[in-house]
N, C-alpha and C. Protein backbone atom coordinates (compact mmCIF):
# COMPACT_ATOMS: atom_id res chain seq x y z
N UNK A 1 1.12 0.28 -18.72
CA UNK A 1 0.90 1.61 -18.21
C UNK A 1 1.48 1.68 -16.80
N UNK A 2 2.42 2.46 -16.84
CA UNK A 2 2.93 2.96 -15.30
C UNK A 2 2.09 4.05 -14.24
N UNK A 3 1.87 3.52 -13.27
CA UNK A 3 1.13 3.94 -12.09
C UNK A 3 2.25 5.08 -11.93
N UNK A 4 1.79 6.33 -11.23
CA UNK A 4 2.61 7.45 -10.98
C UNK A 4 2.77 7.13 -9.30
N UNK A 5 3.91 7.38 -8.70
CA UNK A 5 4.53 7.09 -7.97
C UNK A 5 3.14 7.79 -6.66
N UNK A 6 2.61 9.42 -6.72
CA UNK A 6 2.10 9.89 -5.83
C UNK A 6 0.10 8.55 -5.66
N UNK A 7 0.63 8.14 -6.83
CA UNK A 7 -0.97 7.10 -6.57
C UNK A 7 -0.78 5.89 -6.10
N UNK A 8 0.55 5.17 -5.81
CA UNK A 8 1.08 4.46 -4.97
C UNK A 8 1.08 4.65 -3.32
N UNK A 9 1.60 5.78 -3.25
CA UNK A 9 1.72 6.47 -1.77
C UNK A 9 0.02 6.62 -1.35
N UNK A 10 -0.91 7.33 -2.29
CA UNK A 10 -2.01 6.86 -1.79
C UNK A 10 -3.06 5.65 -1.48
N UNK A 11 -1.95 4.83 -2.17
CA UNK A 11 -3.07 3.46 -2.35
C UNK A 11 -2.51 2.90 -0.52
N UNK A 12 -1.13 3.11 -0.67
CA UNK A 12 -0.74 2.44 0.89
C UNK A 12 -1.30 3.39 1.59
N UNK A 13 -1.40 4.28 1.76
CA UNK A 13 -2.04 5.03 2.96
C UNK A 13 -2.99 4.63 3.09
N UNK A 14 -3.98 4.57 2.39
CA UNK A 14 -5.74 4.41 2.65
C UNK A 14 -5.69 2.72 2.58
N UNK A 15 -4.92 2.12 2.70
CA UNK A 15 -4.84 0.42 2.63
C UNK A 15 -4.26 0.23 4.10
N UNK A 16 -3.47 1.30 4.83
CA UNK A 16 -2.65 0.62 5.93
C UNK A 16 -3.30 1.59 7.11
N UNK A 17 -3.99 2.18 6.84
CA UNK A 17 -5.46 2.99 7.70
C UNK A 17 -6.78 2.20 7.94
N UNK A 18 -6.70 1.57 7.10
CA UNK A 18 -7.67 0.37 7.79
C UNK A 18 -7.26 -1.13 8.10
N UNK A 19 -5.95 -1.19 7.94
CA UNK A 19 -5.35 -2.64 8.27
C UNK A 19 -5.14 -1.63 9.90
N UNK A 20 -4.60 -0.78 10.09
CA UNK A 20 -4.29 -0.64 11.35
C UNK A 20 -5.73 -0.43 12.21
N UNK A 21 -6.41 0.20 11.94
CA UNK A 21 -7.54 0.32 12.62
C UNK A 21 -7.89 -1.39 13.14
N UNK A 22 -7.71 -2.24 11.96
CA UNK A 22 -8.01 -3.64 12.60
C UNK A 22 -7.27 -4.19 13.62
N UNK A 23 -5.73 -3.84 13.10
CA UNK A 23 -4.67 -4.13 14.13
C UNK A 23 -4.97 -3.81 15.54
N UNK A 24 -5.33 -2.40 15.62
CA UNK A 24 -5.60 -1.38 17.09
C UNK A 24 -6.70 -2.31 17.48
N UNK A 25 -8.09 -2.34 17.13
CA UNK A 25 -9.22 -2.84 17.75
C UNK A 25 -8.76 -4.42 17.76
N UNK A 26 -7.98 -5.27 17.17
CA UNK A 26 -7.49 -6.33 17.99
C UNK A 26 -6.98 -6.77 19.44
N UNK A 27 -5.85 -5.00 19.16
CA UNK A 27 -4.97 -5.57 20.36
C UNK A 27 -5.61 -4.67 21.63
N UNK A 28 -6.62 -4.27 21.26
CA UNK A 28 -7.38 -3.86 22.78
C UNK A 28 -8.05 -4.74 22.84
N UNK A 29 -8.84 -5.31 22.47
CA UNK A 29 -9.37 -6.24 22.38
C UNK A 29 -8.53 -7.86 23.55
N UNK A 30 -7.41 -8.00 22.91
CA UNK A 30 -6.78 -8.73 23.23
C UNK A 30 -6.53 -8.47 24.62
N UNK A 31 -5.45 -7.05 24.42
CA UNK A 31 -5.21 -6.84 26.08
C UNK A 31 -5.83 -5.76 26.98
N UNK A 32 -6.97 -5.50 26.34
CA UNK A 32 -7.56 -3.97 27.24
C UNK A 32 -6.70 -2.86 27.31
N UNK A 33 -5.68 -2.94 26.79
CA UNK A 33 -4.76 -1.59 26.92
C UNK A 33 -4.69 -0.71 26.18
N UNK A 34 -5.58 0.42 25.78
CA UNK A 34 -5.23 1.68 24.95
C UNK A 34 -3.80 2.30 24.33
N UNK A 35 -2.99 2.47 25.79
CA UNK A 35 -1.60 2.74 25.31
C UNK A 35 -1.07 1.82 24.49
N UNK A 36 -0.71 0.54 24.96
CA UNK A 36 -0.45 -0.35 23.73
C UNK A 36 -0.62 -0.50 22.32
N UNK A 37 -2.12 -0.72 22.08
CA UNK A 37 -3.01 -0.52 21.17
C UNK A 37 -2.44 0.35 20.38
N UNK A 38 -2.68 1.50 20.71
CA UNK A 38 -2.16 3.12 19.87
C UNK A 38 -0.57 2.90 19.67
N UNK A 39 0.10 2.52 20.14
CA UNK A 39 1.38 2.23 20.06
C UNK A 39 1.91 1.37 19.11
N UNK A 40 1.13 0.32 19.06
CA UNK A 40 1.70 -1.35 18.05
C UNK A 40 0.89 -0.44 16.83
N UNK A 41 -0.48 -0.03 17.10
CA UNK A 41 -0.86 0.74 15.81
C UNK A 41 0.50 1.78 14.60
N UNK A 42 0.95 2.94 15.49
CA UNK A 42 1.54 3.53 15.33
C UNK A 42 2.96 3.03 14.06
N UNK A 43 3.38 1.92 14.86
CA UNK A 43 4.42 1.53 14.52
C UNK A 43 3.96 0.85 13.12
N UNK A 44 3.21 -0.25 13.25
CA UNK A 44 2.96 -0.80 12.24
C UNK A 44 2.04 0.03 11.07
N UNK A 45 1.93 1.43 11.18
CA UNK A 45 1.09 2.60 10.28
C UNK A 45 2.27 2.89 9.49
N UNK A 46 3.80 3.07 10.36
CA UNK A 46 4.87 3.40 9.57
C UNK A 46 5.68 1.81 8.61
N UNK A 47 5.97 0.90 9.33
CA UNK A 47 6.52 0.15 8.58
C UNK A 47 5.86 -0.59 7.80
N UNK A 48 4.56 -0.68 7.68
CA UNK A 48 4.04 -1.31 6.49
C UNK A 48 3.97 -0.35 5.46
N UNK A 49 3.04 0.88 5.95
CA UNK A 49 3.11 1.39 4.69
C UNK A 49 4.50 1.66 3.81
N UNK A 50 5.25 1.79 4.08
CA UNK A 50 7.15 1.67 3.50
C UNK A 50 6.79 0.19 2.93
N UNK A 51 6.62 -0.66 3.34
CA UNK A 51 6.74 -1.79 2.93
C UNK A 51 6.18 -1.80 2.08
N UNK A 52 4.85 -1.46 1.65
CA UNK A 52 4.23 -1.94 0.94
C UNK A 52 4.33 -0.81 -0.60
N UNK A 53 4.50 0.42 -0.14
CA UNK A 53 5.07 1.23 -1.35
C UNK A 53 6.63 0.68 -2.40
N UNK A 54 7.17 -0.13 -1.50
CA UNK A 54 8.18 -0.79 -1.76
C UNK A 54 8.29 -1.87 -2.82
N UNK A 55 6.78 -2.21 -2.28
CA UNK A 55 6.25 -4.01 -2.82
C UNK A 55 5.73 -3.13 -4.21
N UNK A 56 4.99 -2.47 -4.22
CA UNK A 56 4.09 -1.78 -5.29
C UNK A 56 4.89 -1.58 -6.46
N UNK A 57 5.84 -0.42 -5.86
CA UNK A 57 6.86 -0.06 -6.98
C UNK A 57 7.55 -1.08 -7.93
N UNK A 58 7.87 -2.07 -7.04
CA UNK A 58 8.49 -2.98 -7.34
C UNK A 58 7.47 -3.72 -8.66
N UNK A 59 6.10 -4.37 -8.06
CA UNK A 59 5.57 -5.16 -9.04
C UNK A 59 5.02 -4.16 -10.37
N UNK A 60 5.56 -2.72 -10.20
CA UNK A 60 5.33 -1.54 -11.15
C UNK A 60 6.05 -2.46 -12.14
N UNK A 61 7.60 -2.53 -12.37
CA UNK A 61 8.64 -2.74 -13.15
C UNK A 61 8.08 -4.38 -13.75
N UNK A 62 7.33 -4.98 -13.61
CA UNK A 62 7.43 -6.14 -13.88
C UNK A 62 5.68 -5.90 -14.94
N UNK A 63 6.23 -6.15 -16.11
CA UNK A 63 5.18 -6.12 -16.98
C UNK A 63 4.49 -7.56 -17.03
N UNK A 64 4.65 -8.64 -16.41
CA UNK A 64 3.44 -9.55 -16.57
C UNK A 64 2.40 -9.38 -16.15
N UNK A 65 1.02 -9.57 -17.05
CA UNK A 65 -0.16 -9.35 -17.05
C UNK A 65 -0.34 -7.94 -17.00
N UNK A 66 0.22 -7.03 -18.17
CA UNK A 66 -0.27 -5.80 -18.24
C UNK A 66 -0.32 -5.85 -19.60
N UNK A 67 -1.36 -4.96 -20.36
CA UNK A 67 -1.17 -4.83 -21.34
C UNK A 67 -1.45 -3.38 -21.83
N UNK A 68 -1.00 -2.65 -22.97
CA UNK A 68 -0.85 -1.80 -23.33
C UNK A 68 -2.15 -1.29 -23.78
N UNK A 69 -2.19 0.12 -23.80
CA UNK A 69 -3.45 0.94 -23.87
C UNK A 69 -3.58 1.34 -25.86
N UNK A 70 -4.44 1.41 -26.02
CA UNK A 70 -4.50 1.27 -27.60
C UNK A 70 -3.73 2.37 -27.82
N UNK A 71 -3.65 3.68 -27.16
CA UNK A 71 -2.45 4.82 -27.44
C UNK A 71 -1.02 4.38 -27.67
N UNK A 72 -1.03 3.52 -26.59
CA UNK A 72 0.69 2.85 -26.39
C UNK A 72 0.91 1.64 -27.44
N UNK A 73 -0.38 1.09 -27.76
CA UNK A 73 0.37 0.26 -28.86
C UNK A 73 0.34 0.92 -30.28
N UNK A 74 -0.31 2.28 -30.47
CA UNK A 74 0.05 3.07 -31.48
C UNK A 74 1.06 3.39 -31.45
N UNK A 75 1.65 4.37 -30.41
CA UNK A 75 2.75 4.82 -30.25
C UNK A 75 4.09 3.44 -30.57
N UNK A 76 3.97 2.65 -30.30
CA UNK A 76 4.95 1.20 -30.36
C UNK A 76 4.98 1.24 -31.99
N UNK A 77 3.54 1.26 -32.39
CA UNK A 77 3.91 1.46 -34.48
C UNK A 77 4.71 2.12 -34.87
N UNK A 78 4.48 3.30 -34.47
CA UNK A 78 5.55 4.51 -34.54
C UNK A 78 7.03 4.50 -35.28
């Protein structure tokens, strides 16, 4: 069964919204600096999530360890 592309985009969003939140409260943490913080956040809000919609799609195409829904292996009788 193929995942639809718009439930991908949501899985990284709400996955890289709380990796960054950890990221941010690290690096204040680390260096007391807000601007920073919000900044390394920022960046890494955009290139992971790309990344990881990337990764997703990708392990979409690769059918190991999936198996077919009793509809789809009807339809396969067909």
């Amino acid at each position: 069964m193929h995942e639809k592309r718009h439930r991908s985009i949501a899985k990284a969003v709400s996955w890289r919204i709380v990796g960054t939140i950890i990221t941010m409260l690290l690096v204040l943490i680390m260096t007391g600096k807000w601007q920073l913080s919000v900044g390394i956040g920022f960046f890494e809000l955009i290139s992971k999530s790309l990344i990881y919609y990337i990764h997703e799609r990708a392990w979409n195409r690769i059918h190991w360890g999936k198996e077919a829904t009793k509809t789809e292996k009807d339809q396969e009788k067909k």
